[in-house]
N, C-alpha and C. Protein backbone atom coordinates (compact mmCIF):
# COMPACT_ATOMS: atom_id res chain seq x y z
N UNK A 1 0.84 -1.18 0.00
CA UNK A 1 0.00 0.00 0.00
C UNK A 1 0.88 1.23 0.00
N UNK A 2 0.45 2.10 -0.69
CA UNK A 2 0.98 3.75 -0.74
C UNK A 2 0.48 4.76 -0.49
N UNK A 3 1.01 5.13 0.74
CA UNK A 3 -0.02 6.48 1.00
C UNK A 3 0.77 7.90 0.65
N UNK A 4 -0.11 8.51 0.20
CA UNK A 4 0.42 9.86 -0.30
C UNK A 4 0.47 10.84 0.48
N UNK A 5 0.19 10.89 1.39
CA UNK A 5 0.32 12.13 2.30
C UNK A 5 -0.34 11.33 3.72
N UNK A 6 0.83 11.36 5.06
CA UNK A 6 0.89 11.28 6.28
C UNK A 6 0.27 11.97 7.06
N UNK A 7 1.04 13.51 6.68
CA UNK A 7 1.12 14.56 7.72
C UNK A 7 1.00 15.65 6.48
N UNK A 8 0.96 17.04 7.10
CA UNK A 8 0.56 17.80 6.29
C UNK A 8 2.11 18.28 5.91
N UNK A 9 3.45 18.16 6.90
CA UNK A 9 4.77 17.98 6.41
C UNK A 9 5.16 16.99 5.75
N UNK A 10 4.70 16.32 5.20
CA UNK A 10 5.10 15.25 4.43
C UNK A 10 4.85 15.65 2.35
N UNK A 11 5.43 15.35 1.99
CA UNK A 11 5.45 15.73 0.39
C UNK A 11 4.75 14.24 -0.27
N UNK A 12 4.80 14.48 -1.72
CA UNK A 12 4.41 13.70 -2.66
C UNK A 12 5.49 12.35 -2.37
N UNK A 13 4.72 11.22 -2.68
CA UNK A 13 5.64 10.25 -3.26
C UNK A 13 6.69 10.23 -4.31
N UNK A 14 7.60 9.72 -4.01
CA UNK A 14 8.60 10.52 -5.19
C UNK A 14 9.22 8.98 -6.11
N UNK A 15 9.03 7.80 -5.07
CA UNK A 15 9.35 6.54 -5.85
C UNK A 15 8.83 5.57 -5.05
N UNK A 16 8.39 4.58 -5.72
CA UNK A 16 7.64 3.07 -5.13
C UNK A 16 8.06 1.87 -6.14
N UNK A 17 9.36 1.20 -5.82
CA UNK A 17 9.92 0.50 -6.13
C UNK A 17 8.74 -0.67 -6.56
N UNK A 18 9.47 -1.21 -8.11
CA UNK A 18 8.69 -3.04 -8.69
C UNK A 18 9.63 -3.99 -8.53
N UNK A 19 9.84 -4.15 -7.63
CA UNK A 19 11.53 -5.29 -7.84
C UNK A 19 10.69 -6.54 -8.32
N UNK A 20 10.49 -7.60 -9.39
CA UNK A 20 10.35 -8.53 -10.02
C UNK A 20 11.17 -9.81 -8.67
N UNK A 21 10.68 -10.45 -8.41
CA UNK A 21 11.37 -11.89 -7.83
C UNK A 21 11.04 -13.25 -8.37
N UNK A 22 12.25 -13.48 -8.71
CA UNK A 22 12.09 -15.37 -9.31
C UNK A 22 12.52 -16.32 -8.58
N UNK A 23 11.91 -17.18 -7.90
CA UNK A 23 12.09 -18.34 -7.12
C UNK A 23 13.42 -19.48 -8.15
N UNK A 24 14.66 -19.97 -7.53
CA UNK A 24 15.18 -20.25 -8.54
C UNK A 24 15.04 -21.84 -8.53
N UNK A 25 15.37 -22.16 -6.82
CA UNK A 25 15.24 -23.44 -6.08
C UNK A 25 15.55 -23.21 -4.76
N UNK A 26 14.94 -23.69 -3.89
CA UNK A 26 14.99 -23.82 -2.48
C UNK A 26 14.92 -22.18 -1.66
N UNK A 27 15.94 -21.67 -0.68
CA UNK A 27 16.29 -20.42 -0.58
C UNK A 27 16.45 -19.48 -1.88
N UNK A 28 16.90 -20.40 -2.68
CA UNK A 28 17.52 -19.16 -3.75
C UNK A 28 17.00 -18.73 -4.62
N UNK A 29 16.87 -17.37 -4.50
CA UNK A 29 16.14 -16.00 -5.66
C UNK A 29 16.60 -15.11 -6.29
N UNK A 30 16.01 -14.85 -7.49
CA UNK A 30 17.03 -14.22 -8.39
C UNK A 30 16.06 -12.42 -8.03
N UNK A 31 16.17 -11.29 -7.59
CA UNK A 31 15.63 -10.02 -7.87
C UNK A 31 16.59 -9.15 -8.96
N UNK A 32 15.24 -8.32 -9.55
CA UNK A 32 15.90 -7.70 -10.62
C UNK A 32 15.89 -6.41 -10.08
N UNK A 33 16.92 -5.75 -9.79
CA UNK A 33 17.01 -4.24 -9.16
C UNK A 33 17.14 -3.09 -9.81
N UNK A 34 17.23 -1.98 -9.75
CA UNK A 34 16.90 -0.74 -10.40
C UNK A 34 18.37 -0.70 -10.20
N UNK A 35 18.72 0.12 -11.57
CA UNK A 35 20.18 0.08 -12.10
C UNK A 35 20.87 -1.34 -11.52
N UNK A 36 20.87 -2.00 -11.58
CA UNK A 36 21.93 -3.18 -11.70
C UNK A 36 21.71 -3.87 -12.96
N UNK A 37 22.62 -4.40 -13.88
CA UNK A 37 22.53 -5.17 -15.10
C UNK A 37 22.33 -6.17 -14.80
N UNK A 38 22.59 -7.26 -13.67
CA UNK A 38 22.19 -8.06 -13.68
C UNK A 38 21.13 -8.70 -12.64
N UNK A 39 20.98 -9.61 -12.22
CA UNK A 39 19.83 -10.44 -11.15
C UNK A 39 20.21 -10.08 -9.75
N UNK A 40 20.20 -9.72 -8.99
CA UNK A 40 20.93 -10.33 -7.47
C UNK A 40 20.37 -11.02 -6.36
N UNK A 41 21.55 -11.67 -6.54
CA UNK A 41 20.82 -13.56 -6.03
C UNK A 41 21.13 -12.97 -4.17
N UNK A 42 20.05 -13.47 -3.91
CA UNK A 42 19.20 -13.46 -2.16
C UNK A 42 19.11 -15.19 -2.14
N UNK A 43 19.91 -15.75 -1.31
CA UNK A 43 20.01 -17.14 -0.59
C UNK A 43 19.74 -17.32 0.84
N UNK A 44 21.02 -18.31 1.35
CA UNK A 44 21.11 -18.12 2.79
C UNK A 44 22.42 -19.09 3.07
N UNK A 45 23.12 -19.08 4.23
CA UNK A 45 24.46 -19.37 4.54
C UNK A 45 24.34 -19.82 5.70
N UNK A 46 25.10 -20.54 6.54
CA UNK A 46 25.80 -20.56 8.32
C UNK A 46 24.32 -20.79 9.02
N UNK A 47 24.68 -19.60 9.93
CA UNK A 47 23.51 -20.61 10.92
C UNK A 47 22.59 -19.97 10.84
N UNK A 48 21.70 -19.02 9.54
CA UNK A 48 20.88 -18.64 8.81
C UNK A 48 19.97 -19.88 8.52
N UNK A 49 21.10 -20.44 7.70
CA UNK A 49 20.42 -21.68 6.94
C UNK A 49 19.62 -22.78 7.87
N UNK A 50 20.82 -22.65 8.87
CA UNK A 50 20.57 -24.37 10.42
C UNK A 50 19.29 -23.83 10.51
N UNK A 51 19.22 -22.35 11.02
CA UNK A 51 17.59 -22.21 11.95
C UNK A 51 16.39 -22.66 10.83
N UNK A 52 16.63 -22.08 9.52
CA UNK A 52 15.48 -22.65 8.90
C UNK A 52 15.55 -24.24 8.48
N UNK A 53 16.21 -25.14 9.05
CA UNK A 53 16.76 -26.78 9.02
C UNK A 53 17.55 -27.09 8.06
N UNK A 54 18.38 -26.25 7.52
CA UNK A 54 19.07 -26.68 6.07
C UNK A 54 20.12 -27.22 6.78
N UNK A 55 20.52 -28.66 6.76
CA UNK A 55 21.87 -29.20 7.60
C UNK A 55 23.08 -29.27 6.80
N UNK A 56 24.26 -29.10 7.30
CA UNK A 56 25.19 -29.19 6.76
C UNK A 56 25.57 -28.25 5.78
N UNK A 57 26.59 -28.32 5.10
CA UNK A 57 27.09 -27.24 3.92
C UNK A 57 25.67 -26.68 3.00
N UNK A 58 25.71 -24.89 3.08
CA UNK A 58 24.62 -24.92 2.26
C UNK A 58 25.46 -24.76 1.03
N UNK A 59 24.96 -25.47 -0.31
CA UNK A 59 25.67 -26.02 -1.68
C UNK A 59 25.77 -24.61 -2.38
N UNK A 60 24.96 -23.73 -2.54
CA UNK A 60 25.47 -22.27 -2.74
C UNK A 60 24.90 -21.42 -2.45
N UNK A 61 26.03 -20.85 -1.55
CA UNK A 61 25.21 -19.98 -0.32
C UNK A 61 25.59 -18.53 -0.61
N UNK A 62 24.47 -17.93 -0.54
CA UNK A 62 24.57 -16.33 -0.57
C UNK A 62 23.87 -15.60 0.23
N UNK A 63 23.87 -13.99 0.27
CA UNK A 63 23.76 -13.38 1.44
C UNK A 63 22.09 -13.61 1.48
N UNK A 64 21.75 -13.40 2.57
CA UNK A 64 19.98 -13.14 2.68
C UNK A 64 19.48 -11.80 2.64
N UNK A 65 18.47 -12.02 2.82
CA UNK A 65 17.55 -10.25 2.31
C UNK A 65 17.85 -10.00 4.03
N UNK A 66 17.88 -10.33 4.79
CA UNK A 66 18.48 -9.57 6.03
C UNK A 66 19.56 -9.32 5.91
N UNK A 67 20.78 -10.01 5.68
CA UNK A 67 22.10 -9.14 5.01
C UNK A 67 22.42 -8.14 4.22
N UNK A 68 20.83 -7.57 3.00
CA UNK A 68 20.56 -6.37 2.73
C UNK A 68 20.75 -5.68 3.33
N UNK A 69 19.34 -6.06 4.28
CA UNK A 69 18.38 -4.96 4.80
C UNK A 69 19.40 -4.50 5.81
N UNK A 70 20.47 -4.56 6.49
CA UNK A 70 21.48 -5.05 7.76
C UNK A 70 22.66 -3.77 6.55
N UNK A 71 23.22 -4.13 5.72
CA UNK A 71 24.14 -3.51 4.85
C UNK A 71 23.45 -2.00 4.14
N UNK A 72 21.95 -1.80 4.10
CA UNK A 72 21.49 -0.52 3.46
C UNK A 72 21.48 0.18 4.95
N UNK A 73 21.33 -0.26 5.83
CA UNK A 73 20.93 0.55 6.87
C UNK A 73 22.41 0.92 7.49
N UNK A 74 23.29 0.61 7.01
CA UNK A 74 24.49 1.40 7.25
C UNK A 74 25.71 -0.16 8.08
N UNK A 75 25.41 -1.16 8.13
CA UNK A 75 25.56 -1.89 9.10
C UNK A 75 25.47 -2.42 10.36
């Protein structure tokens, strides 16, 4: 949902992201992002993976959308 006005200090919407997501197999997803040329793959790794039961080596492991969300917010 998008709301256009909060508060009466609040301005216009200025962007409302479409990120496209493709399920590829298991954890792993391909999103298509604004300016990037290519896909960027959202997985899961370590003991990411254990809590959701993935045992042992995950076979190819990449960062999760909390390792985003964790890296945009400054770290």
């Amino acid at each position: 949902m998008c709301v256009k006005h909060i508060s009466p200090a609040m301005g216009d919407v200025v962007y409302r992201p479409s990120i496209p997501l493709t399920r590829v197999k298991g954890p792993l997803r391909l999103a298509e992002m604004p300016a990037e040329s290519e896909p960027v793959r959202f997985g899961t790794h370590g003991p990411i993976a254990r809590h959701y039961g993935i045992q042992g080596d995950v076979p190819d492991p990449h960062a999760t959308t909390i390792d985003y969300v964790v890296a945009a917010t400054g770290g």
